[in-house]
Protein backbone atom coordinates (compact mmCIF):
# COMPACT_ATOMS: atom_id res chain seq x y z
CA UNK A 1 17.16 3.65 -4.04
CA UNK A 2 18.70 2.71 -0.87
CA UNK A 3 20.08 -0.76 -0.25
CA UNK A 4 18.80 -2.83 3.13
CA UNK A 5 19.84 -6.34 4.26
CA UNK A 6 17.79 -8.35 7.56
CA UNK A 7 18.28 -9.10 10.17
CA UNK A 8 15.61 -11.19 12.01
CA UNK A 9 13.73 -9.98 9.42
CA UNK A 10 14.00 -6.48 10.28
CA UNK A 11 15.04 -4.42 7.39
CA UNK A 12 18.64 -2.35 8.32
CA UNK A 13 19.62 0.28 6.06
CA UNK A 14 23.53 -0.90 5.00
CA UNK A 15 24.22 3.11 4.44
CA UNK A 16 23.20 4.01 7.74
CA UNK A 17 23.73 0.78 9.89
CA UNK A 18 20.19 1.62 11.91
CA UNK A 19 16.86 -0.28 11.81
CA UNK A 20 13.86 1.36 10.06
CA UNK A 21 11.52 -0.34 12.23
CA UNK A 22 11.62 -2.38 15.59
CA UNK A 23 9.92 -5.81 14.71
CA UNK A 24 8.29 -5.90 18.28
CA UNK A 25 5.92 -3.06 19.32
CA UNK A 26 6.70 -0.81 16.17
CA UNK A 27 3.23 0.96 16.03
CA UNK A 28 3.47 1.16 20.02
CA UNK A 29 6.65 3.08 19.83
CA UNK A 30 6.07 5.02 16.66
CA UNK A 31 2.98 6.34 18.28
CA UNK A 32 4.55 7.16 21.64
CA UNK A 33 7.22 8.75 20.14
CA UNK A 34 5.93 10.66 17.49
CA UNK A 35 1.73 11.17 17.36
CA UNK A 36 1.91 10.59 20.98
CA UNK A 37 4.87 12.91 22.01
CA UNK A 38 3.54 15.90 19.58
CA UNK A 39 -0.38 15.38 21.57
CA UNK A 40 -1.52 15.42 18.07
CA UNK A 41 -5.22 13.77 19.47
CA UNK A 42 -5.31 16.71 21.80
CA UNK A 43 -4.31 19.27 19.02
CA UNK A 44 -6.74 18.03 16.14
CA UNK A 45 -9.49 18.24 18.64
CA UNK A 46 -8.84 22.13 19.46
CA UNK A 47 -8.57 22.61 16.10
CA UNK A 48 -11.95 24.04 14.52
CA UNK A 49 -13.07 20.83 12.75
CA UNK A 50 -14.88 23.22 9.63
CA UNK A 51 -14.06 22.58 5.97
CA UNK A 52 -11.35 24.98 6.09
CA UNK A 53 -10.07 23.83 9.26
CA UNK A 54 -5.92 22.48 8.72
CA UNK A 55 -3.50 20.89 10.60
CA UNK A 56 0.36 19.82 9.28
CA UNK A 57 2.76 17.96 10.06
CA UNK A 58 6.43 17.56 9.00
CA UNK A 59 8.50 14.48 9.35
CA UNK A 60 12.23 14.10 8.62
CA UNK A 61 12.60 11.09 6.91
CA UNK A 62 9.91 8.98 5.71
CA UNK A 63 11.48 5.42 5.38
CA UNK A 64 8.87 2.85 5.35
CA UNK A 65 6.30 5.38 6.27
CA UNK A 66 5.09 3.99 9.55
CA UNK A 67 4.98 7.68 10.94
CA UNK A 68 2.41 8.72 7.91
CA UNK A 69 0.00 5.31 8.43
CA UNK A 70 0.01 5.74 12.24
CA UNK A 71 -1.48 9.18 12.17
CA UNK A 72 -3.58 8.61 8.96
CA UNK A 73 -5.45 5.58 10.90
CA UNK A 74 -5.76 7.76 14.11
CA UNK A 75 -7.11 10.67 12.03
CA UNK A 76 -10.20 8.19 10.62
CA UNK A 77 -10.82 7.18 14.20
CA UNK A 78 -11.69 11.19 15.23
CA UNK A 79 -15.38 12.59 14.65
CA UNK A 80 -14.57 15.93 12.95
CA UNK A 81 -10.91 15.91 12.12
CA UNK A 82 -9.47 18.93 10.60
CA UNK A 83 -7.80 18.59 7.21
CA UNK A 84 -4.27 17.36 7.68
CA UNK A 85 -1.37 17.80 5.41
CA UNK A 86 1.65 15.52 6.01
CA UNK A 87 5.14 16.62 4.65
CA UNK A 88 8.12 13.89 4.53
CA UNK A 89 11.20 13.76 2.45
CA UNK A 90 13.18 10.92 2.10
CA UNK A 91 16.61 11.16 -0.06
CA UNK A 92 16.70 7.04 -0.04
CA UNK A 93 13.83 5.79 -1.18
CA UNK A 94 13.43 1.89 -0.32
CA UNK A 95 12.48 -0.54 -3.20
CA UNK A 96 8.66 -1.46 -3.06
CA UNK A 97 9.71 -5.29 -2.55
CA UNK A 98 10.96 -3.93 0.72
CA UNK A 99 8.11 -1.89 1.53
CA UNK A 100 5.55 -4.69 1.17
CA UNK A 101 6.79 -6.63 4.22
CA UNK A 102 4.94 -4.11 6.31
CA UNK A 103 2.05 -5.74 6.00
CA UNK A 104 3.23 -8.69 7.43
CA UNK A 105 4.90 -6.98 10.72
CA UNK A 106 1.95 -5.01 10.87
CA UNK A 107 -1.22 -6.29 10.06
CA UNK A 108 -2.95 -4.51 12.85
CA UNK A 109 -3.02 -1.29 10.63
CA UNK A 110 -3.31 -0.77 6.71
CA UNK A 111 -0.20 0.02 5.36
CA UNK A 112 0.88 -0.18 1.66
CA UNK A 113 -2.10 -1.32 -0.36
CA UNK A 114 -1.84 -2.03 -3.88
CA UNK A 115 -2.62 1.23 -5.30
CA UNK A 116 -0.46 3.25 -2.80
CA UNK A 117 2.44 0.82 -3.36
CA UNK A 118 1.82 1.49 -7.57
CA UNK A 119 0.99 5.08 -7.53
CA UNK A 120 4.69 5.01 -4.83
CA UNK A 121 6.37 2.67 -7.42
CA UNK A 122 5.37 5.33 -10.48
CA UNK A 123 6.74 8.50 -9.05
CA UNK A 124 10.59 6.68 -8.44
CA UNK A 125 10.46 5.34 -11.87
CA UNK A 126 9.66 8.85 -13.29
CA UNK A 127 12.16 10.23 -10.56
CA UNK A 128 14.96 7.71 -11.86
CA UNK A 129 14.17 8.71 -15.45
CA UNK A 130 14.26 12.12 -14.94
CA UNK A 131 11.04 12.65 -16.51
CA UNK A 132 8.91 13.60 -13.87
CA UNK A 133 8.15 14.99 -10.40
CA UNK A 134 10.55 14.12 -7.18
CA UNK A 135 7.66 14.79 -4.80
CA UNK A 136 4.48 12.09 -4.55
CA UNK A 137 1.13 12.95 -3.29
CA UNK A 138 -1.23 10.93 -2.07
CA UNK A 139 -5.16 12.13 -0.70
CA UNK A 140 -7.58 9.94 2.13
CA UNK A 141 -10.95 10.96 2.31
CA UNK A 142 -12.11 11.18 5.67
CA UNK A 143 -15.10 8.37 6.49
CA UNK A 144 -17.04 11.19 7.10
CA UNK A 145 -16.45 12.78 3.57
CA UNK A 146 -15.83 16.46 5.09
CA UNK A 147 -12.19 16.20 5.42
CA UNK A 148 -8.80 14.50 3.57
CA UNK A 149 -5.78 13.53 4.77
CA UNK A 150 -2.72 14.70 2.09
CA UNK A 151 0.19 12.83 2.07
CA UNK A 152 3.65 15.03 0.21
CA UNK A 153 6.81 13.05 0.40
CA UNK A 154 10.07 14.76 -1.37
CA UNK A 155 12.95 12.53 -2.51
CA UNK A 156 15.65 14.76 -2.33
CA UNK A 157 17.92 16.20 0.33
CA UNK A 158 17.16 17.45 3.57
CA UNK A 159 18.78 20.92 3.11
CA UNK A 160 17.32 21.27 -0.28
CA UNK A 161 13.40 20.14 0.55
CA UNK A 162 13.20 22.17 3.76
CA UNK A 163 13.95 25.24 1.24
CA UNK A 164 11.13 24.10 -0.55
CA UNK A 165 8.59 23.75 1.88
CA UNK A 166 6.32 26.70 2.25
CA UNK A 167 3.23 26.12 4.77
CA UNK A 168 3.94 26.40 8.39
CA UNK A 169 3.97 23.15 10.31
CA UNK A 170 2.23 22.46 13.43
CA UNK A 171 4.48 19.62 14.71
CA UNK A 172 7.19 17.16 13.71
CA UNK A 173 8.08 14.35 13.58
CA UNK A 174 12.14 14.47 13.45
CA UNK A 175 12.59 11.01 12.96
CA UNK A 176 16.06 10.82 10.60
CA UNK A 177 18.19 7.68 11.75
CA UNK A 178 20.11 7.93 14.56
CA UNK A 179 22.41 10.87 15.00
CA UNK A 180 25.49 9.18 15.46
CA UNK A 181 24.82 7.39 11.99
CA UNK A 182 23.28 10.10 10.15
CA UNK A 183 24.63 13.77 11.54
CA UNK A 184 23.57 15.36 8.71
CA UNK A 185 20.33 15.17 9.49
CA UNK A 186 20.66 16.90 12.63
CA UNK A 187 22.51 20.00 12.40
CA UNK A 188 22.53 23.18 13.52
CA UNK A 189 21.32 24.76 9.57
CA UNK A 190 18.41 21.94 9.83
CA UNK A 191 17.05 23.22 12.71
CA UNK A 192 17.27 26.62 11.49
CA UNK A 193 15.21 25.71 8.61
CA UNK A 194 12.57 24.00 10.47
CA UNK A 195 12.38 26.60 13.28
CA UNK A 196 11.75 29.03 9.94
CA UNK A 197 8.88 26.56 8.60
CA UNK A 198 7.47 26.82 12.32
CA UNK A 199 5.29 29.30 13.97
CA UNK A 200 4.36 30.07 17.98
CA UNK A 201 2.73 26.41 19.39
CA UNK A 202 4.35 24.52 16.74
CA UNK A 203 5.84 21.09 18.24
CA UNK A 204 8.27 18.36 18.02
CA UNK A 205 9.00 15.18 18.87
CA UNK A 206 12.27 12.47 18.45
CA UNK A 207 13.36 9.52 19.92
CA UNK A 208 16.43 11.08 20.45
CA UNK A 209 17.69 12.39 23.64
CA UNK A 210 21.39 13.40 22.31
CA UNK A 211 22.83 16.53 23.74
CA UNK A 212 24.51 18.04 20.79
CA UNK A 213 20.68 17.57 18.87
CA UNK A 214 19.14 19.59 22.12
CA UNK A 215 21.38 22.38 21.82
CA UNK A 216 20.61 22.99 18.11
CA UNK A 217 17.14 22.74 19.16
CA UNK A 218 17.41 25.25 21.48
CA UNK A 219 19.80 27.72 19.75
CA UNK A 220 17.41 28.00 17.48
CA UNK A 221 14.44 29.16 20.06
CA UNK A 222 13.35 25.21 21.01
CA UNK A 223 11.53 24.74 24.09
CA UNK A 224 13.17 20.94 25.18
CA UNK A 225 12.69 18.62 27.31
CA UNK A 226 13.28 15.04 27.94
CA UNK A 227 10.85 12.63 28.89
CA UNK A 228 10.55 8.85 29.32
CA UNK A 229 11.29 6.67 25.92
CA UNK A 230 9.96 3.90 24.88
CA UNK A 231 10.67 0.43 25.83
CA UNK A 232 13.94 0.16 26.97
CA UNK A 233 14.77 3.56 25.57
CA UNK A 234 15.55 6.02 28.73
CA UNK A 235 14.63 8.97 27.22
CA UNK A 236 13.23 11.30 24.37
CA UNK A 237 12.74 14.35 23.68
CA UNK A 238 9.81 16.50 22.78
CA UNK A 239 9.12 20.60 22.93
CA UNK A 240 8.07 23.39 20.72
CA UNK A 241 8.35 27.49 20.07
């Protein structure tokens, strides 16, 4: 488990030095960013909303998993979503304790409700045991009952889960800490594994806009560009094969 401190009652990963959240407009920039930046909306409704219609998404690192509960509640809001799997990994886990204060910064969305946060809770005790599974799943039902929404998050490393993943994604979310705290996250082998995991119209999108992350995007056969950020951020950057 990873240790955190706050500040203005932000929770700041010590390891990393970065924020996993910002405490004013965090769904706003989350879905800019990420659901937003990928045109996931756009995507789900050209997708062929049948029972064995799929869409799936992969998201470098999970953290409180704002990402996952942003596109879960936009998902319920469509008509005839397509299934949707969600793929995260996350080699710190956060303690539950710290994962329950998203309810108070966010109350404008459902976030971890009791039997999320135990079914969460059970897979890191079995993890920190060594007694059971390092990945945790988690299904929705669609309101409409035709579809689900599947939640897969790996605690492990990046290198190693990528290696494990087998469907093709349709876009990610590359949303590791900051590059200059966390590089490992961002190298050129990364990329290589997740342009491997992707297929022609897969897409991205980061809050980054660092130049050393757009080359390994693109040396890898990345479309980028850079667009407006969010906030006070200048600029992002989102693409695809």
């Amino acid at each position: 488990m990873t240790e955190v401190f706050f500040e203005n009652e932000v929770p700041i990963s010590e390891r990393f030095g970065d924020v996993y959240f910002s405490k004013q407009g965090g769904t706003e920039e989350s879905a800019y960013v990420f659901f937003e930046g990928n045109r996931i909306q756009k995507k789900w409704k050209e997708t062929n909303s049948t029972d064995n219609s799929s869409f799936t998404i992969g998201e470098l690192g999970f953290g409180t998993g704002l990402n996952y509960f942003i596109s879960l509640e936009n998902w319920k809001k469509e008509t005839c979503p397509p299934n949707v799997s969600f793929y995260s990994l996350e080699k710190f886990p956060l303690e539950s304790s710290t994962l329950k204060i998203m309810k108070n910064h966010f109350p404008e969305i459902p976030t971890w409700e009791i039997d999320l946060l135990d079914s969460y809770e059970k897979v890191l005790k079995n993890d920190k045991d060594t007694s059971g599974s390092n990945i945790w799943t988690w299904s929705v039902s669609h309101p409409s009952h035709k579809t689900r929404f599947d939640l897969h998050v790996y605690f492990s490393d990046v290198l190693a889960t990528l290696g494990d993943w087998k469907e093709t994604i349709d876009a990610w979310y590359l949303d590791g800490f900051s590059p200059a705290k966390n590089p490992e996250m961002w190298t050129a082998e990364v990329f290589q594994k997740i342009r491997n995991l992707s297929r022609e119209g897969t897409s991205f999108a980061t809050f980054t806009a660092a130049g050393f992350v757009r080359r390994n995007l693109e040396s890898v056969g990345f479309q980028v560009k850079k667009q407006t950020g969010f906030g006070r951020k200048r600029e992002m950057l989102v693409g695809g094969i």
